[in-house]
C-alpha atoms as a PDB file:
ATOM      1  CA  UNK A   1       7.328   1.734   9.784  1.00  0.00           C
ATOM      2  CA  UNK A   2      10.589   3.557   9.762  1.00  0.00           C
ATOM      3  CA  UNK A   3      10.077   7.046   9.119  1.00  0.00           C
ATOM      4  CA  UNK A   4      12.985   7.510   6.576  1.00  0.00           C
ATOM      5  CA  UNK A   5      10.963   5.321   4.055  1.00  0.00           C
ATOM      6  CA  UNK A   6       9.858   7.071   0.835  1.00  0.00           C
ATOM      7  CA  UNK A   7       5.885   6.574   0.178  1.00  0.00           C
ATOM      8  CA  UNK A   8       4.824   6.076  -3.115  1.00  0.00           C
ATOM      9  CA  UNK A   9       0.872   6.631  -3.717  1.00  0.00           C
ATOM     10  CA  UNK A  10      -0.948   5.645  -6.883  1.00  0.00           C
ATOM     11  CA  UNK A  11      -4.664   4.952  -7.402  1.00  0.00           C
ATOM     12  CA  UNK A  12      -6.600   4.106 -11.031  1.00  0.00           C
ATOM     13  CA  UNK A  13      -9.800   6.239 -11.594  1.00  0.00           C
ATOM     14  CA  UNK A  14     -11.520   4.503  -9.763  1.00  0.00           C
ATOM     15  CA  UNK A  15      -9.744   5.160  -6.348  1.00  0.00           C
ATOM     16  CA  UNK A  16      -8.574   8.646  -7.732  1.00  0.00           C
ATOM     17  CA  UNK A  17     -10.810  10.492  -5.403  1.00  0.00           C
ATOM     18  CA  UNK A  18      -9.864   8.475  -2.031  1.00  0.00           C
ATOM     19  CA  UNK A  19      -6.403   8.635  -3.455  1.00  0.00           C
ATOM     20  CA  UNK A  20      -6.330  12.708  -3.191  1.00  0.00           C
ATOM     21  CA  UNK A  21      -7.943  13.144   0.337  1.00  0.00           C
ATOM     22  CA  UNK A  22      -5.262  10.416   1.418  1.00  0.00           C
ATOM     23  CA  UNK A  23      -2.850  12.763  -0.046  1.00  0.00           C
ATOM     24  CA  UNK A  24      -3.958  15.743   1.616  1.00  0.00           C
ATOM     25  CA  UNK A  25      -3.964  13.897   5.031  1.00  0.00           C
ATOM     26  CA  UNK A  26      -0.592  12.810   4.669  1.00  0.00           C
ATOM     27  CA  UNK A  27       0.102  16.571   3.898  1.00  0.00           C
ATOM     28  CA  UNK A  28      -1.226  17.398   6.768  1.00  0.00           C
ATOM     29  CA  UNK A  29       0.470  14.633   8.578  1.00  0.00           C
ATOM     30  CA  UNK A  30       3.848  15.951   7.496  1.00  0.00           C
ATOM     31  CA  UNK A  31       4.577  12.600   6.150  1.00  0.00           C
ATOM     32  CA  UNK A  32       6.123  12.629   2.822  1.00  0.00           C
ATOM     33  CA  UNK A  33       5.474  10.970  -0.399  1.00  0.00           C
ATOM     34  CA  UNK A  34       5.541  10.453  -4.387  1.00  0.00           C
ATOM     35  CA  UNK A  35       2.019  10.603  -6.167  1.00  0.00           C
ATOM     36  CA  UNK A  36       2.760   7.857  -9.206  1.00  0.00           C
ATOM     37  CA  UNK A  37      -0.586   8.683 -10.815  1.00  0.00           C
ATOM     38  CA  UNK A  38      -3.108   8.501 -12.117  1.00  0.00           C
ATOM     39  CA  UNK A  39      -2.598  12.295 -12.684  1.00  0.00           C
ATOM     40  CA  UNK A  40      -6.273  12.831 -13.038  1.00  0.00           C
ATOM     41  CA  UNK A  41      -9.963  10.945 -13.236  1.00  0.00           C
ATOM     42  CA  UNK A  42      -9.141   9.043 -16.478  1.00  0.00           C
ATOM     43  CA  UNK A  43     -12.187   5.671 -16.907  1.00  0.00           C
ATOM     44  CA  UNK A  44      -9.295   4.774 -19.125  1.00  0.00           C
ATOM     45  CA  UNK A  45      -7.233   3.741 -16.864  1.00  0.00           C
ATOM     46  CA  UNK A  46      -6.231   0.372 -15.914  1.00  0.00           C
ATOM     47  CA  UNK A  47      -4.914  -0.467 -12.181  1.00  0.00           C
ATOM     48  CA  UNK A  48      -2.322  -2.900 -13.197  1.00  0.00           C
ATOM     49  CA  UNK A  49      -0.486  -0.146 -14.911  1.00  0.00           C
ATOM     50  CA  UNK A  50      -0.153   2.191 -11.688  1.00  0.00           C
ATOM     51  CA  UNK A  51       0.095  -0.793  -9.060  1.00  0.00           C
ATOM     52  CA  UNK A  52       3.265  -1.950 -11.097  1.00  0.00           C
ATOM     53  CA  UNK A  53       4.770   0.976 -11.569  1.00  0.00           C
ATOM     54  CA  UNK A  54       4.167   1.731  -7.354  1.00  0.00           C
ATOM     55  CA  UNK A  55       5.349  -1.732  -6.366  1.00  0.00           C
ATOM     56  CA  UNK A  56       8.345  -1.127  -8.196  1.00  0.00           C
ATOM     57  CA  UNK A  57       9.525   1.900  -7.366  1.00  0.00           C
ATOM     58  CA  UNK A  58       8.736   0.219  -3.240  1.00  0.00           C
ATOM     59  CA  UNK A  59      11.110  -2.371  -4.127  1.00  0.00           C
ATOM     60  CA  UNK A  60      13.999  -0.332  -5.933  1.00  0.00           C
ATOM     61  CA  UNK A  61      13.546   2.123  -3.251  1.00  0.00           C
ATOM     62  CA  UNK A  62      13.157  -0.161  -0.156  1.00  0.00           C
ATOM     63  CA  UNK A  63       9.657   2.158  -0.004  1.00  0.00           C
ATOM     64  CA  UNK A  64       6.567   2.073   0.841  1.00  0.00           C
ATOM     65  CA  UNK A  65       3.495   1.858  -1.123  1.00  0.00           C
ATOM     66  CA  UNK A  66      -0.413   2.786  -1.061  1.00  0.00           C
ATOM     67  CA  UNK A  67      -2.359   2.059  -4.217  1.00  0.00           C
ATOM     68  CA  UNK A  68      -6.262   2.527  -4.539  1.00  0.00           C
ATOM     69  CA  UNK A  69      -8.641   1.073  -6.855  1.00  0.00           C
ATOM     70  CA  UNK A  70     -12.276   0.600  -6.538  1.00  0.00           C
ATOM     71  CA  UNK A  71     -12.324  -2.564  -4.100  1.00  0.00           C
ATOM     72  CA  UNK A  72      -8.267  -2.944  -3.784  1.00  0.00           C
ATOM     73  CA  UNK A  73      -8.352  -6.161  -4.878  1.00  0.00           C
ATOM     74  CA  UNK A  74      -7.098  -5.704  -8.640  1.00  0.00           C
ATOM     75  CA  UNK A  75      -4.258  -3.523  -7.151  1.00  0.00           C
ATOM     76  CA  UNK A  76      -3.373  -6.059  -4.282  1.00  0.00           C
ATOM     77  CA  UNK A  77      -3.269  -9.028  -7.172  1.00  0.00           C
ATOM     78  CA  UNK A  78      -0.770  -6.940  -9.345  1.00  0.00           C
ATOM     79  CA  UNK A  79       1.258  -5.757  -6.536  1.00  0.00           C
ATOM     80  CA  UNK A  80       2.132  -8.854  -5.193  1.00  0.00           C
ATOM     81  CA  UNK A  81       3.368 -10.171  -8.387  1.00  0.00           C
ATOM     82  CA  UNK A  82       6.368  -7.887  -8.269  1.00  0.00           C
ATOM     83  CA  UNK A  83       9.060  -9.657  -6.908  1.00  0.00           C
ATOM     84  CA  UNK A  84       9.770  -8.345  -2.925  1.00  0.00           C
ATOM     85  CA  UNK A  85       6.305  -6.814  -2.762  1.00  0.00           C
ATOM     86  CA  UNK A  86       4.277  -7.650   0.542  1.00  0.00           C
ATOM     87  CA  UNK A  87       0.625  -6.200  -0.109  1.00  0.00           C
ATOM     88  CA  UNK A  88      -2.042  -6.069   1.880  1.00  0.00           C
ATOM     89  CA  UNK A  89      -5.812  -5.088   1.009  1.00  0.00           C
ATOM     90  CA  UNK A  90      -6.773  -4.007   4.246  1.00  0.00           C
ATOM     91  CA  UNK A  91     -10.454  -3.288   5.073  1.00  0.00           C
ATOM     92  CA  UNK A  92      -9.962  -2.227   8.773  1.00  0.00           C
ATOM     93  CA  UNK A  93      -7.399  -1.065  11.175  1.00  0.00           C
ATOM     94  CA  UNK A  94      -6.914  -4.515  13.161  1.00  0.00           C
ATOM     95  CA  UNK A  95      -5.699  -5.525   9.477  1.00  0.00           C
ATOM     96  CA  UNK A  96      -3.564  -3.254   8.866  1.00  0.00           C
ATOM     97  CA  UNK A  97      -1.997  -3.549  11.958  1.00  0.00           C
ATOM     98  CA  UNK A  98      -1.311  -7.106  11.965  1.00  0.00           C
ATOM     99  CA  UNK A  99      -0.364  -7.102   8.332  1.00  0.00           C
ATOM    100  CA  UNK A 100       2.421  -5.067   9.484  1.00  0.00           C
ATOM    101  CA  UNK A 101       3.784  -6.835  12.869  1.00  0.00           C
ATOM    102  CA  UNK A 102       3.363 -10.289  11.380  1.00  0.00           C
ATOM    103  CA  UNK A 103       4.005  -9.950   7.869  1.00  0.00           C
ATOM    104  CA  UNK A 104       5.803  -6.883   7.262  1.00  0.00           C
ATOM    105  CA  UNK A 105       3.628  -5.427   4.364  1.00  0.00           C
ATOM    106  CA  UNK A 106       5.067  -2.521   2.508  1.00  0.00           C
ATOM    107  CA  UNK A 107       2.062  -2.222   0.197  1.00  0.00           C
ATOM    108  CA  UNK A 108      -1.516  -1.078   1.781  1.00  0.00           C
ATOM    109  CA  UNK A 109      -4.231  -1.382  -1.079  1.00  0.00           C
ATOM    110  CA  UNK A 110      -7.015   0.472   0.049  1.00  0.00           C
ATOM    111  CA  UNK A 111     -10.933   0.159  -1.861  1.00  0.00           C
ATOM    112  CA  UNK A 112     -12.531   3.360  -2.239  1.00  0.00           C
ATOM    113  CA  UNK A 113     -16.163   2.423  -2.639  1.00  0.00           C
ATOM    114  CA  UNK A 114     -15.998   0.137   0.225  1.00  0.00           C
ATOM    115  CA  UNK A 115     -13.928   2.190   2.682  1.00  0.00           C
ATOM    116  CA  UNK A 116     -15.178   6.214   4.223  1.00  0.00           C
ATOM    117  CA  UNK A 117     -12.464   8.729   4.303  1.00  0.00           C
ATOM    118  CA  UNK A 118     -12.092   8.484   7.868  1.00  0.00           C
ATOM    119  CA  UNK A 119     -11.652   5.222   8.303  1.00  0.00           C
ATOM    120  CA  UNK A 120      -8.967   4.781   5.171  1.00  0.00           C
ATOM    121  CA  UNK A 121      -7.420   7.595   7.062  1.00  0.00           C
ATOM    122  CA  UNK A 122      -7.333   5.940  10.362  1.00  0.00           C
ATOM    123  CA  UNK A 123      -6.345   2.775   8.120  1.00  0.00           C
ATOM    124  CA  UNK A 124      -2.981   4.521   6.711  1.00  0.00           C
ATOM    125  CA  UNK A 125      -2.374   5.565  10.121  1.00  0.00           C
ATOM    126  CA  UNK A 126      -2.212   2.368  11.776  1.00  0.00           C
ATOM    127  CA  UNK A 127      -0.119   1.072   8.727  1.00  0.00           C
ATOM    128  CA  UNK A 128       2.619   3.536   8.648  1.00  0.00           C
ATOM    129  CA  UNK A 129       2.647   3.476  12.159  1.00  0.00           C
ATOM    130  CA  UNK A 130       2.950   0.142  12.722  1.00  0.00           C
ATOM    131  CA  UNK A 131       6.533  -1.793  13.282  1.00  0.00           C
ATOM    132  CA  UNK A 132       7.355  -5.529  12.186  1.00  0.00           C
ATOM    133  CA  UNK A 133       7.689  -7.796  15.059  1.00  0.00           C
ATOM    134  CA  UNK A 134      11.100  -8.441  16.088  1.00  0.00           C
ATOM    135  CA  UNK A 135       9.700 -12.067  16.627  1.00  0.00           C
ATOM    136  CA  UNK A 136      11.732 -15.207  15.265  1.00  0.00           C
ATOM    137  CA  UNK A 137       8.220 -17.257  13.974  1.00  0.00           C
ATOM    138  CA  UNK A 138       7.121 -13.967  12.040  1.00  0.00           C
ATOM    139  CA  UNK A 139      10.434 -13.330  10.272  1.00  0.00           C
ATOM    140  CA  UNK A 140      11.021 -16.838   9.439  1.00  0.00           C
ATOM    141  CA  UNK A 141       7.546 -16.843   7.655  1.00  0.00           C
ATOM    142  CA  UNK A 142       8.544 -13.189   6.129  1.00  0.00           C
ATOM    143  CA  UNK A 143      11.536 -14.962   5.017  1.00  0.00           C
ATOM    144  CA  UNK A 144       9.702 -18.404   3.307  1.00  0.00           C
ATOM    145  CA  UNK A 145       7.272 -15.738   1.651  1.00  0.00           C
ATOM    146  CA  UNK A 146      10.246 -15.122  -0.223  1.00  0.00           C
ATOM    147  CA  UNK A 147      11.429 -18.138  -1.270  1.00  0.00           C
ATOM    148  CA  UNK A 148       8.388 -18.726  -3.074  1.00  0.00           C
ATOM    149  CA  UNK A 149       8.809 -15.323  -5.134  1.00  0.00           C
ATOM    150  CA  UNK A 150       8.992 -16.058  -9.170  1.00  0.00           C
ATOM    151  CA  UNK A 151      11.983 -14.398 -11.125  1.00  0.00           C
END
């Protein structure tokens, strides 16, 4: 993924503490990024609100986005309804790998009570790592993705 792109992080309470040891890795990564919210462990919470509000700052920004949620599901659901949103609820790094080359995600939804902090680690790695294929088939596909997108 190119390096320029701005990350934007955002979990619900349920993914809250995944969400800040992700933080702290990128930290430590040097990698650079915009924590959405939740701004603290709040059961009041409700994913939709902070996978919206992620996916659309990705888009308006031509970003990148990691949301986590208790299974990454709920977020994944939300975040692809945004118009130009790619998401992917990846479960291991082969995933997240190929949800990159051949489908040029720029969402990774991530579920904190199914994933370990290393692996979700390794996981964002791989992901922002990873470059789309310069491959005719896989931007063509990229491309009729698209044309199905709802207004």
């Amino acid at each position: 993924m190119d390096k320029n792109k701005k990350i934007f992080i955002g979990s619900d309470h349920a993914g809250f503490e995944l969400k800040e040891k992700i933080k702290a890795f990128l930290l430590k990564e040097g990698i650079k990024f915009e924590d959405v919210g939740a701004p603290n462990f709040n059961p009041k919470d409700d994913y939709p609100d902070y996978a919206a509000m992620v996916a659309k700052k990705v888009v308006e920004n031509n970003g990148a986005g990691i949301l986590i949620c208790n299974s990454g599901v709920g977020m994944c659901i939300t975040a692809n309804k945004i118009k130009g949103i790619r998401a992917v609820n990846a479960f291991n790094v082969e995933i997240a790998e190929k949800s990159r080359i051949h489908n040029n995600t720029n969402v990774l939804c991530l579920g904190q009570d199914f994933i370990e902090e290393e692996l979700a680690k390794k996981i964002v790695k791989i992901w922002l790592e990873t470059e789309f294929t310069s491959e005719e088939r896989h931007q063509r596909r990229v491309d009729k993705i698209a044309e199905y997108e709802q207004e």
